[in-house]
Protein backbone atom coordinates (compact mmCIF):
# COMPACT_ATOMS: atom_id res chain seq x y z
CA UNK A 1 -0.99 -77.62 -125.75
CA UNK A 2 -3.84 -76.23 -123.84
CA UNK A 3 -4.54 -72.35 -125.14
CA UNK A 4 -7.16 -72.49 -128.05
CA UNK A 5 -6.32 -76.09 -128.00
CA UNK A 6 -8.34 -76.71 -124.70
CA UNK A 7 -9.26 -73.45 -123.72
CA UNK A 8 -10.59 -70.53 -125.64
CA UNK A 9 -7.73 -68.59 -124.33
CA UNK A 10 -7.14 -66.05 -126.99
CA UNK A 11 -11.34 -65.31 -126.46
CA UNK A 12 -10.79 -65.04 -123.05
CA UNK A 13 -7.98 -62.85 -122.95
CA UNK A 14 -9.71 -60.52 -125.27
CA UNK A 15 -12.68 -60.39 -122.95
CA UNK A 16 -10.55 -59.21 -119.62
CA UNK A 17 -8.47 -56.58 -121.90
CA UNK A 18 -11.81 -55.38 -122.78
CA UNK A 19 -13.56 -55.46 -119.34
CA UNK A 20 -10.05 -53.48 -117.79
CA UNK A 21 -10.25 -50.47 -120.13
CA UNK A 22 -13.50 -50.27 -119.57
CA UNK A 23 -13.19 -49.90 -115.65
CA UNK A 24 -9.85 -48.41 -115.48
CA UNK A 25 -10.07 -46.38 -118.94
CA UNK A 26 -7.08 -47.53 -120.06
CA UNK A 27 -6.04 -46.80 -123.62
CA UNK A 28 -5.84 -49.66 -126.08
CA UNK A 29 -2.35 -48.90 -126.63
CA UNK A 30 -1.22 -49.23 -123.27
CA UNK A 31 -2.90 -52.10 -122.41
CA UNK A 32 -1.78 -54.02 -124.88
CA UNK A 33 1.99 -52.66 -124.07
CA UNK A 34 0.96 -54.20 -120.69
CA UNK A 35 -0.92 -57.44 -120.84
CA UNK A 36 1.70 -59.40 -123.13
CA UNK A 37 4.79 -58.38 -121.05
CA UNK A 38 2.53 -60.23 -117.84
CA UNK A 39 1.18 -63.35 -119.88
CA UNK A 40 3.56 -64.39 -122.72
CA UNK A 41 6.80 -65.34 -122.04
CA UNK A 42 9.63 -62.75 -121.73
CA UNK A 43 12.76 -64.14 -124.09
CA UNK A 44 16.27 -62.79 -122.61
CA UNK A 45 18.27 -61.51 -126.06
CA UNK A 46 21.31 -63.48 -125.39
CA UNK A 47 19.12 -66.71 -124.30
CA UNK A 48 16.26 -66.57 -126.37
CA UNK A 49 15.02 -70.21 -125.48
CA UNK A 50 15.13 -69.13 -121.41
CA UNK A 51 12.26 -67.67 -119.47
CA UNK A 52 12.96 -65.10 -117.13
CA UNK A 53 10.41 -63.11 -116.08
CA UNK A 54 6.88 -62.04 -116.25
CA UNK A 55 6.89 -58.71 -114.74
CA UNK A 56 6.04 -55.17 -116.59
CA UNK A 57 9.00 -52.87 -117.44
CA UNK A 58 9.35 -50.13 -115.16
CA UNK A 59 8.80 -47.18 -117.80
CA UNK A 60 5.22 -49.02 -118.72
CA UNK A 61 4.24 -49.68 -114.66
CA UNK A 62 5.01 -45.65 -114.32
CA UNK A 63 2.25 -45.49 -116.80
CA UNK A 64 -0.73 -47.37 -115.44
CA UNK A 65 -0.16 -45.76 -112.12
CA UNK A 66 -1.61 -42.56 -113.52
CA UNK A 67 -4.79 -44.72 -114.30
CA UNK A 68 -5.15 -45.89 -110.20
CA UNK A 69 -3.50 -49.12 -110.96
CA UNK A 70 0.06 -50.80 -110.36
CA UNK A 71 1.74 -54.34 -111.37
CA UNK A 72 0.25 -56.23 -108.04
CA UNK A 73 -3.18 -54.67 -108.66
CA UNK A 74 -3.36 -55.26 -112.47
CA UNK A 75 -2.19 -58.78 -111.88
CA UNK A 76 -4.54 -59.65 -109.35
CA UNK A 77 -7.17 -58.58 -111.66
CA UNK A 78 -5.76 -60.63 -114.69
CA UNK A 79 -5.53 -63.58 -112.15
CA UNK A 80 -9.32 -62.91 -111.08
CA UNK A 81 -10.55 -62.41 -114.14
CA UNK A 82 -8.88 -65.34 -115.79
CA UNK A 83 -10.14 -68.00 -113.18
CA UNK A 84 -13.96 -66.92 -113.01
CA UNK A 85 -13.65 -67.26 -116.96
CA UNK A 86 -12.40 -70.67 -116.43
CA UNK A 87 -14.90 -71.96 -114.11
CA UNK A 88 -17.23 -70.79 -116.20
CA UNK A 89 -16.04 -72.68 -119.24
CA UNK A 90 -16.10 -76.04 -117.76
CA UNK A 91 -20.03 -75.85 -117.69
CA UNK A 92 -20.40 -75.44 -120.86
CA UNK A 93 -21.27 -77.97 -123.30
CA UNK A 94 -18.20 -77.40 -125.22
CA UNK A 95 -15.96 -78.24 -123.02
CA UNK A 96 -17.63 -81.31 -121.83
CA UNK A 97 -17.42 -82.63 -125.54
CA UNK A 98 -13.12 -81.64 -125.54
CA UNK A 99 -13.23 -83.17 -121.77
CA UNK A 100 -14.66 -86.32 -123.17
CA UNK A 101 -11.92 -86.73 -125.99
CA UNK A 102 -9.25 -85.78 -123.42
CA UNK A 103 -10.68 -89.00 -121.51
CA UNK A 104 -10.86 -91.04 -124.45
CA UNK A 105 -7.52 -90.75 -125.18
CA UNK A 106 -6.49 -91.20 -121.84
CA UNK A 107 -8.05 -95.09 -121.86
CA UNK A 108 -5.16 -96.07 -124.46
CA UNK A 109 -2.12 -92.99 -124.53
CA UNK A 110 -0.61 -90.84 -121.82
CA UNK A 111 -1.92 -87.05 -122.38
CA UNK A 112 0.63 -84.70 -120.66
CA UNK A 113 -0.44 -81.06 -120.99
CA UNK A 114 2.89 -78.91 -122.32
CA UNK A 115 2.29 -75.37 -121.98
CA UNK A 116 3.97 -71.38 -122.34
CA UNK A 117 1.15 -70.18 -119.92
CA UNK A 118 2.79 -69.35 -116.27
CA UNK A 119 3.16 -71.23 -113.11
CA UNK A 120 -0.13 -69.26 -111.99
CA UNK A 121 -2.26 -70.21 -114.80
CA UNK A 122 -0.88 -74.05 -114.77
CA UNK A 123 -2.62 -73.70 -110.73
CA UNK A 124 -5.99 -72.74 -111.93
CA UNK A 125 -6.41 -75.68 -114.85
CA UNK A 126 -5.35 -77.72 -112.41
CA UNK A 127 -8.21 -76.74 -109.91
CA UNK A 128 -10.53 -76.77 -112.80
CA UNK A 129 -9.85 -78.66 -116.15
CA UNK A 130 -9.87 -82.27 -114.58
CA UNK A 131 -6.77 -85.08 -114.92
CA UNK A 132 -4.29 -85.13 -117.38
CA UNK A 133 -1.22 -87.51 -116.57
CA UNK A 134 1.11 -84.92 -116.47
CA UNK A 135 1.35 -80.91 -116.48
CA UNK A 136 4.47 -78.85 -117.53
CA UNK A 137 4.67 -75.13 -118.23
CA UNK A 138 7.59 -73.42 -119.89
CA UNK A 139 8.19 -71.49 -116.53
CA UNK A 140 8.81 -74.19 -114.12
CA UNK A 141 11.42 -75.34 -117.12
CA UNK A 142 13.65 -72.50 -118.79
CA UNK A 143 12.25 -72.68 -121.84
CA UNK A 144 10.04 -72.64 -124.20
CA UNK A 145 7.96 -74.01 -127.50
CA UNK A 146 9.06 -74.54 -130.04
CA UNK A 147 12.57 -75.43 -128.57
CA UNK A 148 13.61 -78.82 -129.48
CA UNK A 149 14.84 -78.98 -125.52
CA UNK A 150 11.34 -78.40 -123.93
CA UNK A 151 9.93 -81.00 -126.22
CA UNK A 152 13.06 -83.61 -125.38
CA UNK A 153 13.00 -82.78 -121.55
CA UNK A 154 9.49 -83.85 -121.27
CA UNK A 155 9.41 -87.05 -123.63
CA UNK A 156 12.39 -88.26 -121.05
CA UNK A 157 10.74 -87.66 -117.88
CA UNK A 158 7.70 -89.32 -119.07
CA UNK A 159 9.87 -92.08 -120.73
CA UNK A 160 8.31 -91.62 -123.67
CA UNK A 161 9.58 -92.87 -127.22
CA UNK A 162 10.02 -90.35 -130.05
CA UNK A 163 8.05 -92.50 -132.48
CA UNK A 164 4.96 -93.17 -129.86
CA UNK A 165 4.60 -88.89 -129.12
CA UNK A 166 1.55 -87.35 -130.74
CA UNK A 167 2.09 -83.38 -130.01
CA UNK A 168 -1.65 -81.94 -130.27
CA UNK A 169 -1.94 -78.17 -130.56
CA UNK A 170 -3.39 -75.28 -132.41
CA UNK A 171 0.28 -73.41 -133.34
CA UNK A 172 1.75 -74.15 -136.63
CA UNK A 173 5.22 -72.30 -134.80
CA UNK A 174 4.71 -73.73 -131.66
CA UNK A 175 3.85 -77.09 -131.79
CA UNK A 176 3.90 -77.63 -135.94
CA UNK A 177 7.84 -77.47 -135.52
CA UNK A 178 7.57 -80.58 -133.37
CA UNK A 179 7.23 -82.53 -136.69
CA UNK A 180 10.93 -81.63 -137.55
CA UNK A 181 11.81 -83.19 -134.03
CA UNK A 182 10.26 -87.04 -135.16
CA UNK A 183 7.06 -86.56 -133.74
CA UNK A 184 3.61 -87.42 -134.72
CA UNK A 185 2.02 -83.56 -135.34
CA UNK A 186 -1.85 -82.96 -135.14
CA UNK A 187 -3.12 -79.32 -135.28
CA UNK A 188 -6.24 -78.45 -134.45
CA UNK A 189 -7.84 -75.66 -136.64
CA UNK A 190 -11.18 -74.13 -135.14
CA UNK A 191 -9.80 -71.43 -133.03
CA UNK A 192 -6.70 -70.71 -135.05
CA UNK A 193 -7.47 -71.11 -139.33
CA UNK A 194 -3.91 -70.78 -140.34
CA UNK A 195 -3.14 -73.96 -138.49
CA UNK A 196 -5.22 -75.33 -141.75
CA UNK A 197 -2.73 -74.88 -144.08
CA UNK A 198 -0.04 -76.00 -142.97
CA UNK A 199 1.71 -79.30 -144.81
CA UNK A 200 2.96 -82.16 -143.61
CA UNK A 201 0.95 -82.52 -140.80
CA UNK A 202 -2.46 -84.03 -139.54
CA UNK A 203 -5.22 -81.67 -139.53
CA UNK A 204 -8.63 -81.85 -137.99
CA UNK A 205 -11.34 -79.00 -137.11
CA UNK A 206 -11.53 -80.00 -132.81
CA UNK A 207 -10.68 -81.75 -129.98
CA UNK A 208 -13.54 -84.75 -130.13
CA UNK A 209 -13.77 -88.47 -130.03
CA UNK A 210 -15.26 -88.83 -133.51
CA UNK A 211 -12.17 -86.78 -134.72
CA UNK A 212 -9.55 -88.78 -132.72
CA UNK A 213 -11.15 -91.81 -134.26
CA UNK A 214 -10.71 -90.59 -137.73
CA UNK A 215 -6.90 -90.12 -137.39
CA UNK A 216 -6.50 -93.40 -135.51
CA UNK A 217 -5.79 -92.34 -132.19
């Protein structure tokens, strides 16, 4: 996983919902009508595992136009907003301490990045997060966590085996499920404290090399 695994996504996020009311005056309600239905993915009722959009209703992009916005505008500032936040989180010291455990576990294990962020988003990790030995997002694929499929379709293409996987994420739903699959499950805890409770699985506070060492990896 990568958001509040890797990232601080759910800070960031918070941060450009905040900084677009205040320079479009958006109402709370509305923006948070709006900013899912363009970020998370969009689940079809008859094919809830399938992907099919990310795109604002009609009825809600009537809405924002009386604010002097429309979808292509409000996405390009979502877009903008999101990548200056991630250039400026790879110079912090924080992320050079989760860079250096995504490196150390990279000397000894394949680390594929599986996300639910869109094709866009996968572009600007890419440009700024450093190598990972593989990068899939739900988009690209037709579905998404926690579907057994997603989990399946990228073990084969990396020729993984079920019993050498480690799925590392901050999700109890998303990636905690993965334990019921036959994989090894480790949540990580700091940015999301539910993930702290949950049983059956490894647990530790962050992504570092002192804490991969302590669980053997």
């Amino acid at each position: 996983d990568i958001g509040d695994t890797i990232v601080p996504a759910t800070k960031i996020g918070k941060k450009i919902v905040i900084n677009l009311r205040r320079k479009y005056k958006l109402p709370y309600k509305l923006l948070f009508q709006t900013i899912p239905l363009m970020w998370a993915p969009y689940r079809d009722t008859k094919h809830k595992d399938m992907m099919t959009r990310y795109v604002i209703p009609k009825k809600i992009a009537d809405k924002i136009k009386k604010y002097g916005l429309n979808e292509k505008k409000l996405t390009n500032e979502i877009r903008t907003s999101f990548e200056k936040a991630i250039k400026d989180y790879v110079k912090t010291e924080e992320w050079k301490e989760i860079r250096a455990a995504i490196d150390y576990l990279r000397k000894n294990h394949k680390v594929v990045v599986l996300s639910d962020n869109p094709k866009w988003a996968k572009k600007i990790f890419m440009k700024y997060l450093g190598k990972f030995d593989g990068f899939v997002v739900s988009e690209e694929e037709g579905v998404a966590k926690p579907s057994k499929k997603l989990f399946e379709l990228v073990r084969k293409r990396y020729k993984f085996k079920t019993k050498d996987v480690v799925v590392i994420g901050n999700s109890p739903y998303k990636e905690g499920v993965a334990k019921q699959y036959g994989y090894r499950v480790v949540l990580i805890y700091w940015r999301t404290p539910s993930a702290r409770f949950v049983m059956g699985v490894e647990k530790i506070p962050k992504l570092t090399v002192e804490n991969l060492k302590k669980i053997n990896l």
